[in-house]
C-alpha atoms as a PDB file:
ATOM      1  CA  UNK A   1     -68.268  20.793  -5.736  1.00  0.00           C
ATOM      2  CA  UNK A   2     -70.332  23.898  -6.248  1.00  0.00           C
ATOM      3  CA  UNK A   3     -71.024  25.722  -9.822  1.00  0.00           C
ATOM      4  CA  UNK A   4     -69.420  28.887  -8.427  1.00  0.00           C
ATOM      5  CA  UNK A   5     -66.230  29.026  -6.287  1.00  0.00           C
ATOM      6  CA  UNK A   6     -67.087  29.932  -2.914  1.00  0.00           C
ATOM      7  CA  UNK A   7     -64.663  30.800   0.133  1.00  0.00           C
ATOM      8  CA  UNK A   8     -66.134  30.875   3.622  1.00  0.00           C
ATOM      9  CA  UNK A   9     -64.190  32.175   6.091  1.00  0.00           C
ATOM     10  CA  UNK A  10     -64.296  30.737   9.178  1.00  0.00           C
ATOM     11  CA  UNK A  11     -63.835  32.288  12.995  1.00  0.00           C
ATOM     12  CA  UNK A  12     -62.642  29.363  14.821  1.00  0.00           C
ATOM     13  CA  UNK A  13     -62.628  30.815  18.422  1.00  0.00           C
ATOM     14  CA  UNK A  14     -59.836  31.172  20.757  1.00  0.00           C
ATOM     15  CA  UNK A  15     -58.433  28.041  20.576  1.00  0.00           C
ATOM     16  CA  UNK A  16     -60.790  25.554  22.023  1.00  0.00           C
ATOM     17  CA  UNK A  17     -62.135  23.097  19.068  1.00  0.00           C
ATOM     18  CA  UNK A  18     -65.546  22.876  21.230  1.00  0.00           C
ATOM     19  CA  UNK A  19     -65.571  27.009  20.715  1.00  0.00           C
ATOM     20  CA  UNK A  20     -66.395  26.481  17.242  1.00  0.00           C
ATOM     21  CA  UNK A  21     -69.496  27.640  16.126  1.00  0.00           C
ATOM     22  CA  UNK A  22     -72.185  24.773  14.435  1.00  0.00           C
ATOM     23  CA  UNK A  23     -72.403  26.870  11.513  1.00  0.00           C
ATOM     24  CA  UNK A  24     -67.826  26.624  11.441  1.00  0.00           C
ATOM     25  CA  UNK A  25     -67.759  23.530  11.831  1.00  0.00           C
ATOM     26  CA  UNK A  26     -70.444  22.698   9.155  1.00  0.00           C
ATOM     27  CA  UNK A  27     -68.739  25.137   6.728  1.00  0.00           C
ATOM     28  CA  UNK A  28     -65.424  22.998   7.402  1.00  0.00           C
ATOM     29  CA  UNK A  29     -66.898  20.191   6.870  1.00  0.00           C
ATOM     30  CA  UNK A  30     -68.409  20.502   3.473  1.00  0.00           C
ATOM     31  CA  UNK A  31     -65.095  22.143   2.295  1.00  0.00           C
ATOM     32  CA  UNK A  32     -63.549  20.675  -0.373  1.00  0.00           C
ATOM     33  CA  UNK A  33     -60.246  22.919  -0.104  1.00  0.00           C
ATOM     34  CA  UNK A  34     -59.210  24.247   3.319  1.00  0.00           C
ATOM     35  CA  UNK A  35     -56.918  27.234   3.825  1.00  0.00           C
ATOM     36  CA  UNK A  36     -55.140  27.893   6.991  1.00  0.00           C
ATOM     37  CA  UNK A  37     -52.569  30.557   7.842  1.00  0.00           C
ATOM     38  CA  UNK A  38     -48.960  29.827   8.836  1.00  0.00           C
ATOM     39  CA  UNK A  39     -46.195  32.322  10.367  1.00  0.00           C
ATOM     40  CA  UNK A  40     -43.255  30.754   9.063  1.00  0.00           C
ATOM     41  CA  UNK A  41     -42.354  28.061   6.425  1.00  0.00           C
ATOM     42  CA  UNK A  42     -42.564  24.862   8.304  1.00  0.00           C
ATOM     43  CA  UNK A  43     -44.663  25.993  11.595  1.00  0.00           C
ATOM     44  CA  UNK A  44     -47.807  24.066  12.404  1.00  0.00           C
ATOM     45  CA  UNK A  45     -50.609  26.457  11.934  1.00  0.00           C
ATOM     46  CA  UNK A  46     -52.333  27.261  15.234  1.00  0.00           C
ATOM     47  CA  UNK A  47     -55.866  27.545  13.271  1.00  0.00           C
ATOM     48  CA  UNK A  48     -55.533  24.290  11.129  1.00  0.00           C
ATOM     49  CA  UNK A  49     -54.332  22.565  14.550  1.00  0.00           C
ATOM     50  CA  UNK A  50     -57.922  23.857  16.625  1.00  0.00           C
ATOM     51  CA  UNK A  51     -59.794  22.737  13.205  1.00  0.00           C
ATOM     52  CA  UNK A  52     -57.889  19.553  12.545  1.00  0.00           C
ATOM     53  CA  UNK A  53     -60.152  17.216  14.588  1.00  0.00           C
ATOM     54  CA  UNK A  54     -63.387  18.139  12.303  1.00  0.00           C
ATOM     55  CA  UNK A  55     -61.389  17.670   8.846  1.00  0.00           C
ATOM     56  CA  UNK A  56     -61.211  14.838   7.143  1.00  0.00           C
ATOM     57  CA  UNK A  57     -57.753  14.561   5.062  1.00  0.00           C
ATOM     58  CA  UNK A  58     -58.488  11.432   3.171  1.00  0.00           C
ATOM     59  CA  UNK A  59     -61.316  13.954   0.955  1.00  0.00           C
ATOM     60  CA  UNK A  60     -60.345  17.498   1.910  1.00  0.00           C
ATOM     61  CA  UNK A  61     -57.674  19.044   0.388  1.00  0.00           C
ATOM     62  CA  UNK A  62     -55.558  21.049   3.061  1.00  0.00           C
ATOM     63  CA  UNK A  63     -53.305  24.396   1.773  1.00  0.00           C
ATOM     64  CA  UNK A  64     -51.145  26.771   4.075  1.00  0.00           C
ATOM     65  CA  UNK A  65     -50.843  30.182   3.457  1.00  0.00           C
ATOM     66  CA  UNK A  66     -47.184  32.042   4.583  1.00  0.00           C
ATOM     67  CA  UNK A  67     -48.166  34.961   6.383  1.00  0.00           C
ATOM     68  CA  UNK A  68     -45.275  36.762   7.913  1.00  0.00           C
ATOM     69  CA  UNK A  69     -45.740  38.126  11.915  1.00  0.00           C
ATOM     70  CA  UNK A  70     -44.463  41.536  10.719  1.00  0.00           C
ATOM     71  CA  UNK A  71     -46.108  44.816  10.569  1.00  0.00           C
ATOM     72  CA  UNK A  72     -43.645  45.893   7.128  1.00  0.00           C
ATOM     73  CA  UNK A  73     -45.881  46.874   4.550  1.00  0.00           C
ATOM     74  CA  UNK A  74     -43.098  45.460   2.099  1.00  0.00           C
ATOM     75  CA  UNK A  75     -43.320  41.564   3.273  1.00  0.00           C
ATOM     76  CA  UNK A  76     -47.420  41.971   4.062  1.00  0.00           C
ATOM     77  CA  UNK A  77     -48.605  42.933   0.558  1.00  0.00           C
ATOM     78  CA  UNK A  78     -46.569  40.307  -1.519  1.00  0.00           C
ATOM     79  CA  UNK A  79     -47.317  37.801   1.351  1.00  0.00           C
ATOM     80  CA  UNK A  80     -50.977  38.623   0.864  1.00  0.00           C
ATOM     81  CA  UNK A  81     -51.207  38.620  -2.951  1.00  0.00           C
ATOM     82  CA  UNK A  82     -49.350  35.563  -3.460  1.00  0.00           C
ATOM     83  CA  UNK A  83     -51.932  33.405  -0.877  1.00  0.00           C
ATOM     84  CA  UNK A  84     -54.839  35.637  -2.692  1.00  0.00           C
ATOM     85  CA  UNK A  85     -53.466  33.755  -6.035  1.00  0.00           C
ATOM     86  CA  UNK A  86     -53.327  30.392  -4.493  1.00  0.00           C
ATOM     87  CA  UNK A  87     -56.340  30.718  -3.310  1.00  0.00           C
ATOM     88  CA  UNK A  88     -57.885  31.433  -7.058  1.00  0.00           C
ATOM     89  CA  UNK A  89     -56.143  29.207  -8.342  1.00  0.00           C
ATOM     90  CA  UNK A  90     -57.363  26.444  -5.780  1.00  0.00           C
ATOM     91  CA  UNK A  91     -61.036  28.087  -5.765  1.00  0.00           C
ATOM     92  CA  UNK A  92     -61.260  27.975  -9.634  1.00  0.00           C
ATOM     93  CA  UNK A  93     -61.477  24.378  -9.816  1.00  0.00           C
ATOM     94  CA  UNK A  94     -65.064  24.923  -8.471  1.00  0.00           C
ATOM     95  CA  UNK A  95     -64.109  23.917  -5.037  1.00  0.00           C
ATOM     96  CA  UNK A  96     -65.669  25.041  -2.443  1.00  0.00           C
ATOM     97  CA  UNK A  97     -63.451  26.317   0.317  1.00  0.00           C
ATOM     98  CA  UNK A  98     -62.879  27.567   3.624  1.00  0.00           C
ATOM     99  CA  UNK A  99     -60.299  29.942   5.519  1.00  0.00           C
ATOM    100  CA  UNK A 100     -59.464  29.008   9.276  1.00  0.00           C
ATOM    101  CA  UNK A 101     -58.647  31.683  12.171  1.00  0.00           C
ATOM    102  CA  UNK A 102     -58.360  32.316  15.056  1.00  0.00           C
ATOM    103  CA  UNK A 103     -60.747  34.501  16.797  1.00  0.00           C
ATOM    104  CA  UNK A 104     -63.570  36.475  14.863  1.00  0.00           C
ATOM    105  CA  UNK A 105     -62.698  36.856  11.081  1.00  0.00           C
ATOM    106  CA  UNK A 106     -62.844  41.021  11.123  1.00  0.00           C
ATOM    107  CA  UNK A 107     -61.364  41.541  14.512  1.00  0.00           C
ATOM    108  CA  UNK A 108     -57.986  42.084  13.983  1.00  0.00           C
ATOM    109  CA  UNK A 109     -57.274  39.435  11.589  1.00  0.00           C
ATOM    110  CA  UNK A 110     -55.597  38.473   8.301  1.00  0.00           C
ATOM    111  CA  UNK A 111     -58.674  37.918   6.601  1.00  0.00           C
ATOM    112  CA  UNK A 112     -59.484  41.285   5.629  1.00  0.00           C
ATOM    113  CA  UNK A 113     -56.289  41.676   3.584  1.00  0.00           C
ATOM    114  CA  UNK A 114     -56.433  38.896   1.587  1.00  0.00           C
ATOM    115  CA  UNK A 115     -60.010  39.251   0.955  1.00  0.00           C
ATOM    116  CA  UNK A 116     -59.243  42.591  -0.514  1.00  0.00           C
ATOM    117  CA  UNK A 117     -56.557  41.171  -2.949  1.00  0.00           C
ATOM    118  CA  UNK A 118     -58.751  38.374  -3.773  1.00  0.00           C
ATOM    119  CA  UNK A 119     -61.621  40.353  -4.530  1.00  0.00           C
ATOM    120  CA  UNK A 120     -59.423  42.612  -6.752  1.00  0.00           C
ATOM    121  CA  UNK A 121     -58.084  39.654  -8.570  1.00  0.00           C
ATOM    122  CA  UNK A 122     -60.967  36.635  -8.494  1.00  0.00           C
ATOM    123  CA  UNK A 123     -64.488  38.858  -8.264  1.00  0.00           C
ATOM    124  CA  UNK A 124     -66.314  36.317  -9.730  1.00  0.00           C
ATOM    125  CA  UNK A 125     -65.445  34.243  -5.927  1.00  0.00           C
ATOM    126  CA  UNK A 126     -68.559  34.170  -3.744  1.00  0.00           C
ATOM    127  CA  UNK A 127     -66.861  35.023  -0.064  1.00  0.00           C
ATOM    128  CA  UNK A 128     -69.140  34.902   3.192  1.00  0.00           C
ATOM    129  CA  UNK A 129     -68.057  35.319   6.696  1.00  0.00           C
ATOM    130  CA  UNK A 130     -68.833  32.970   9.366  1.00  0.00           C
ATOM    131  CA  UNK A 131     -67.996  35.062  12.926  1.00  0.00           C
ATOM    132  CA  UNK A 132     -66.076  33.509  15.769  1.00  0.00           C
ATOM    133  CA  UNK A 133     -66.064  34.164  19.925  1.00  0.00           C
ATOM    134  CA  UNK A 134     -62.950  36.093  20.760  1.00  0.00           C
ATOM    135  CA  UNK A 135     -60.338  35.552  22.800  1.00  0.00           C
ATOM    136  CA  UNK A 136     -61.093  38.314  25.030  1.00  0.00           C
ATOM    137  CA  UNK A 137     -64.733  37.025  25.910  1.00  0.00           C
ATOM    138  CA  UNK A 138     -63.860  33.680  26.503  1.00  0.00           C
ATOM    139  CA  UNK A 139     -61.308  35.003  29.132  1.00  0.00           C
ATOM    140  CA  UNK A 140     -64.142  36.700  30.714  1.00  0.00           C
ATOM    141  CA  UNK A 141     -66.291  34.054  30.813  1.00  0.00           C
ATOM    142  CA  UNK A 142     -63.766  31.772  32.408  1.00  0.00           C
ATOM    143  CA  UNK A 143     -62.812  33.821  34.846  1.00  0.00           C
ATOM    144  CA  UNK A 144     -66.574  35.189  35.500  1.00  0.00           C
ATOM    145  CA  UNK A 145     -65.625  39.038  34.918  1.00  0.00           C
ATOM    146  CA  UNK A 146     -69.151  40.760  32.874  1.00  0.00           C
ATOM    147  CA  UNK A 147     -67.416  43.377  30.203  1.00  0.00           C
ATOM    148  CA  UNK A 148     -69.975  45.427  30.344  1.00  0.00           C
ATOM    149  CA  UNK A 149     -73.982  45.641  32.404  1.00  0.00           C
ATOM    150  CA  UNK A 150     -76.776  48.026  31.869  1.00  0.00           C
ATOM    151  CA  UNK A 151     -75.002  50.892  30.339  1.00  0.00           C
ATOM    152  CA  UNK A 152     -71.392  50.856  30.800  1.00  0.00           C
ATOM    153  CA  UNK A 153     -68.988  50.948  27.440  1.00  0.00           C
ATOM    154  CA  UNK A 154     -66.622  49.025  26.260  1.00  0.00           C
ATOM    155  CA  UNK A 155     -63.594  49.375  24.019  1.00  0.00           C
ATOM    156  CA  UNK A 156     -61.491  47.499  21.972  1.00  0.00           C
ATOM    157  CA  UNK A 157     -57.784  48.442  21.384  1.00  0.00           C
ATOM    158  CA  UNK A 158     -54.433  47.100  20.232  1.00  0.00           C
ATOM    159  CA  UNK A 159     -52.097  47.114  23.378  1.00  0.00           C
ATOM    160  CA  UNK A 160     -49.304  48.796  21.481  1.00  0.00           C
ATOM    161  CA  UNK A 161     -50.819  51.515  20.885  1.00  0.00           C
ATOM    162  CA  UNK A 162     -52.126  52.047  24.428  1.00  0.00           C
ATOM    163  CA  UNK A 163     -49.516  51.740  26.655  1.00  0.00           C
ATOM    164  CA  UNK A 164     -48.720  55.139  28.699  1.00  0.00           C
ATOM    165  CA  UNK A 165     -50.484  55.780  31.807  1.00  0.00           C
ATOM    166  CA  UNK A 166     -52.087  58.892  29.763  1.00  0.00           C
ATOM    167  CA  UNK A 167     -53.474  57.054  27.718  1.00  0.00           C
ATOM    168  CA  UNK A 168     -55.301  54.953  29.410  1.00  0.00           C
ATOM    169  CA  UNK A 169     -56.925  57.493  31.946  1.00  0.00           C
ATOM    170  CA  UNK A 170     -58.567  58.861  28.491  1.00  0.00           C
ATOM    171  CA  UNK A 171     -59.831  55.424  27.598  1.00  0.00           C
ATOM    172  CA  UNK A 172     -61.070  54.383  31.023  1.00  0.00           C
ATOM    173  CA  UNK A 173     -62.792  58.106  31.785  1.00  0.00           C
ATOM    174  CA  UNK A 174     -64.833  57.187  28.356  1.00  0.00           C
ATOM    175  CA  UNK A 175     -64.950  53.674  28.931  1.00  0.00           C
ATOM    176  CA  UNK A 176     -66.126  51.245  31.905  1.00  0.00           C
ATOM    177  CA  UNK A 177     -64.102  48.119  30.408  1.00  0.00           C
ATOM    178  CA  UNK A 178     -60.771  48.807  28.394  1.00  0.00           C
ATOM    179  CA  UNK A 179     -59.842  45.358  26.089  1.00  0.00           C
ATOM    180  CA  UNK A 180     -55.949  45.507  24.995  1.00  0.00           C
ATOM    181  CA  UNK A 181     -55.389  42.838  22.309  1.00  0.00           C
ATOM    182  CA  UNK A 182     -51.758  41.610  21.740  1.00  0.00           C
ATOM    183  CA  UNK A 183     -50.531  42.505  24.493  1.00  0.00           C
ATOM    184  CA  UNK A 184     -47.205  40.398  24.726  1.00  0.00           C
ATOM    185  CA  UNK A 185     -44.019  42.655  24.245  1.00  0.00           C
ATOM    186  CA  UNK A 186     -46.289  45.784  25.830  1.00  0.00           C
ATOM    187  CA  UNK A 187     -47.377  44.261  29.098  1.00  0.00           C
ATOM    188  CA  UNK A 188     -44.406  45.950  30.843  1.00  0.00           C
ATOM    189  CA  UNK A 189     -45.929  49.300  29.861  1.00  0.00           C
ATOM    190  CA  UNK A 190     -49.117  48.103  30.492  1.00  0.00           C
ATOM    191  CA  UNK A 191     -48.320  46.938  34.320  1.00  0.00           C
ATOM    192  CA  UNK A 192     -46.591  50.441  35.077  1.00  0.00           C
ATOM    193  CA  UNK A 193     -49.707  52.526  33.394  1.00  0.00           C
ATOM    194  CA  UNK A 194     -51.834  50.412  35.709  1.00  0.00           C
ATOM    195  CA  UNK A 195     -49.399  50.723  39.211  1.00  0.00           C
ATOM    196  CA  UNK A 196     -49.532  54.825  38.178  1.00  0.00           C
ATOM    197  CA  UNK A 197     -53.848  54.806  37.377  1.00  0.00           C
ATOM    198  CA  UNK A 198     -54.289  52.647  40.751  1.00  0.00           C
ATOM    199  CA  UNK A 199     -55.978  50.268  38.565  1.00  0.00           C
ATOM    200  CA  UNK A 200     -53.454  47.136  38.958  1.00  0.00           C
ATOM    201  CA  UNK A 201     -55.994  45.270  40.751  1.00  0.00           C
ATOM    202  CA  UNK A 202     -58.820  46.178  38.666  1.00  0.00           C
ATOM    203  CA  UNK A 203     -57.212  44.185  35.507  1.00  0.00           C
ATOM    204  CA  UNK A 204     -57.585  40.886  34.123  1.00  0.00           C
ATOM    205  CA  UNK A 205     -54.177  39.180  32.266  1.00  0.00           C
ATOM    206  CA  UNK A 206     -54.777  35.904  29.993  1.00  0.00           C
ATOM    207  CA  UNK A 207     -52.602  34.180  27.758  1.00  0.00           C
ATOM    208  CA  UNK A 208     -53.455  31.693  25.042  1.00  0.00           C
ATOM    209  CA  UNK A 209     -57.085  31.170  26.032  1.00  0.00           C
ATOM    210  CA  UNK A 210     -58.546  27.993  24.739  1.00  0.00           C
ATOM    211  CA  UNK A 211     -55.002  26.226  24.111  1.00  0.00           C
ATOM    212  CA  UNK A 212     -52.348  24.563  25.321  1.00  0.00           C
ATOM    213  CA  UNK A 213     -50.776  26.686  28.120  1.00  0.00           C
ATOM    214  CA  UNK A 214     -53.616  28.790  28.690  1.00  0.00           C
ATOM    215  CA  UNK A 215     -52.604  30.961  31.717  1.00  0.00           C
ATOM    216  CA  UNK A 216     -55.236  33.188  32.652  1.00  0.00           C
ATOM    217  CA  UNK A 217     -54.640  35.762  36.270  1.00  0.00           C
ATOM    218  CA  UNK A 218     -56.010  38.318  37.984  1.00  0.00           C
ATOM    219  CA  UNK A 219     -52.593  38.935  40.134  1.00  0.00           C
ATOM    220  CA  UNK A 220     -50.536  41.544  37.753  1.00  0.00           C
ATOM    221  CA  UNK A 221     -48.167  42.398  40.665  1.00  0.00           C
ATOM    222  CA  UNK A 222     -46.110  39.358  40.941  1.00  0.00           C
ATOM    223  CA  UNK A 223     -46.807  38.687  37.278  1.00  0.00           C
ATOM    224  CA  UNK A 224     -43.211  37.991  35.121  1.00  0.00           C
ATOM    225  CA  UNK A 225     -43.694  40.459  32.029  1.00  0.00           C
ATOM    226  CA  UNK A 226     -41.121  39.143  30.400  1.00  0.00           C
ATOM    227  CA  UNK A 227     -41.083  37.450  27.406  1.00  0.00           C
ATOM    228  CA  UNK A 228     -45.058  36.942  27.234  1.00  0.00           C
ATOM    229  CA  UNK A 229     -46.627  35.293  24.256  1.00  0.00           C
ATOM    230  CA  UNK A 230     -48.203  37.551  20.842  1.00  0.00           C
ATOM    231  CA  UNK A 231     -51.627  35.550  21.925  1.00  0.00           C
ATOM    232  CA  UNK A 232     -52.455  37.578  25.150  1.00  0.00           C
ATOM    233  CA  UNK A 233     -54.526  40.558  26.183  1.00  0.00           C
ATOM    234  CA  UNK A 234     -55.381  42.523  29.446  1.00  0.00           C
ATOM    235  CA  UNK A 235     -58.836  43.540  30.911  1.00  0.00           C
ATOM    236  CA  UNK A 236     -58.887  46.603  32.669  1.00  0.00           C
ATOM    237  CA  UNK A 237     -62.273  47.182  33.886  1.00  0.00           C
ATOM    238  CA  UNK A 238     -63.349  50.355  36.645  1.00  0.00           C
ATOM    239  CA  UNK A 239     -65.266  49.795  39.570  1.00  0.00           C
ATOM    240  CA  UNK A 240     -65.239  46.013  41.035  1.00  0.00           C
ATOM    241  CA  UNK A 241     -64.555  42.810  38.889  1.00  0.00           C
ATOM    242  CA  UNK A 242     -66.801  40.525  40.627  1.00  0.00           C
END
């Protein structure tokens, strides 16, 4: 128990529980409360499955947190401020706690929302942030690709918003190493931009790094784009991948 309620949010990595930092997995460990993230009532979360082999459920108390998959303003907010009100309600017991995801905590992730709600509502909650390795350097470090050497640039983008073959030439002529997060329903997009730039074999496509299923390729051409998971992401990197 600590005199103040504390929240610690937690980057957990791509998936692998061995990806978690020592600092994580200490912060999990002296929770008293743990929050996790789920999609949809009654799906396992993905982050309380990578963490689950560090907690112990006979003294921590576990709580999920709906979070639609939806970019509508009108089910994020009330998603968002409900979970913010758990989570006071569970932190004002003087518990200490900690919030699981995936990735890095303020790349693209949840976090950041419900901080802001909880900060409006609970500012008496002490909140740190414990960072995480993403998904998109652990593909690169499994498949040996550098993102970036001496002084080449690097940028980080959602794939859905960087589709067209236009827009990529204005990325890659600022940028040695284009990273498109999310790519999933966009990789059919993504593949033709590529075919058009003459840059189809200078990209790297991966898949669920760190988890079950991981599928991780360098071969876009024969690639199915169909149906690809939300947990993916392409490399596109100029000059030679190594």
């Amino acid at each position: 128990m600590t005199d103040t309620p504390e929240l610690i949010a937690v980057g957990l990595g791509p998936g692998d529980p061995e990806l978690i930092t020592v600092k994580g997995l200490r912060a999990i460990q002296a929770a008293d409360v743990i929050f996790a993230p789920q999609s949809r009532d009654g799906d396992t979360s993905i982050a309380l499955q990578i963490a689950t082999p560090w907690i112990d459920q006979s003294r921590q108390r576990i709580v999920t947190l709906p979070l639609p998959m939806t970019r509508d303003s009108g089910q994020l907010r009330p998603a968002w401020q409900a979970a913010a009100t758990v989570m006071q309600q569970e932190l004002g017991q003087h518990r200490r706690g900690v919030y699981l995801l995936l990735g890095d905590p303020l790349l693209y992730g949840t976090f950041v929302y419900l901080w802001r709600e909880l900060r409006a509502a609970a500012p008496d909650i002490t909140v740190s942030i414990i960072p995480g390795i993403t998904s998109f350097a652990a593909a690169a470090a499994v498949s040996g690709i550098p993102l970036t050497m001496a002084d080449e640039r690097l940028i980080v983008v959602p794939a859905s918003y960087e589709t067209d073959a236009g827009a990529l030439q204005r990325l890659l002529s600022d940028f040695t190493t284009v990273v498109l997060m999310k790519a999933g329903t966009a990789l059919p997009a993504i593949v033709e931009a590529l075919h058009q730039l003459n840059l189809i074999d200078h990209a790297l496509y991966a898949e669920r790094v760190g988890l079950a299923g991981e599928f991780i390729t360098r071969d876009l051409r024969t690639l199915d784009l169909n149906h690809r998971p939300y947990l993916s992401l392409v490399i596109v990197r100029r000059g030679e991948l190594l």
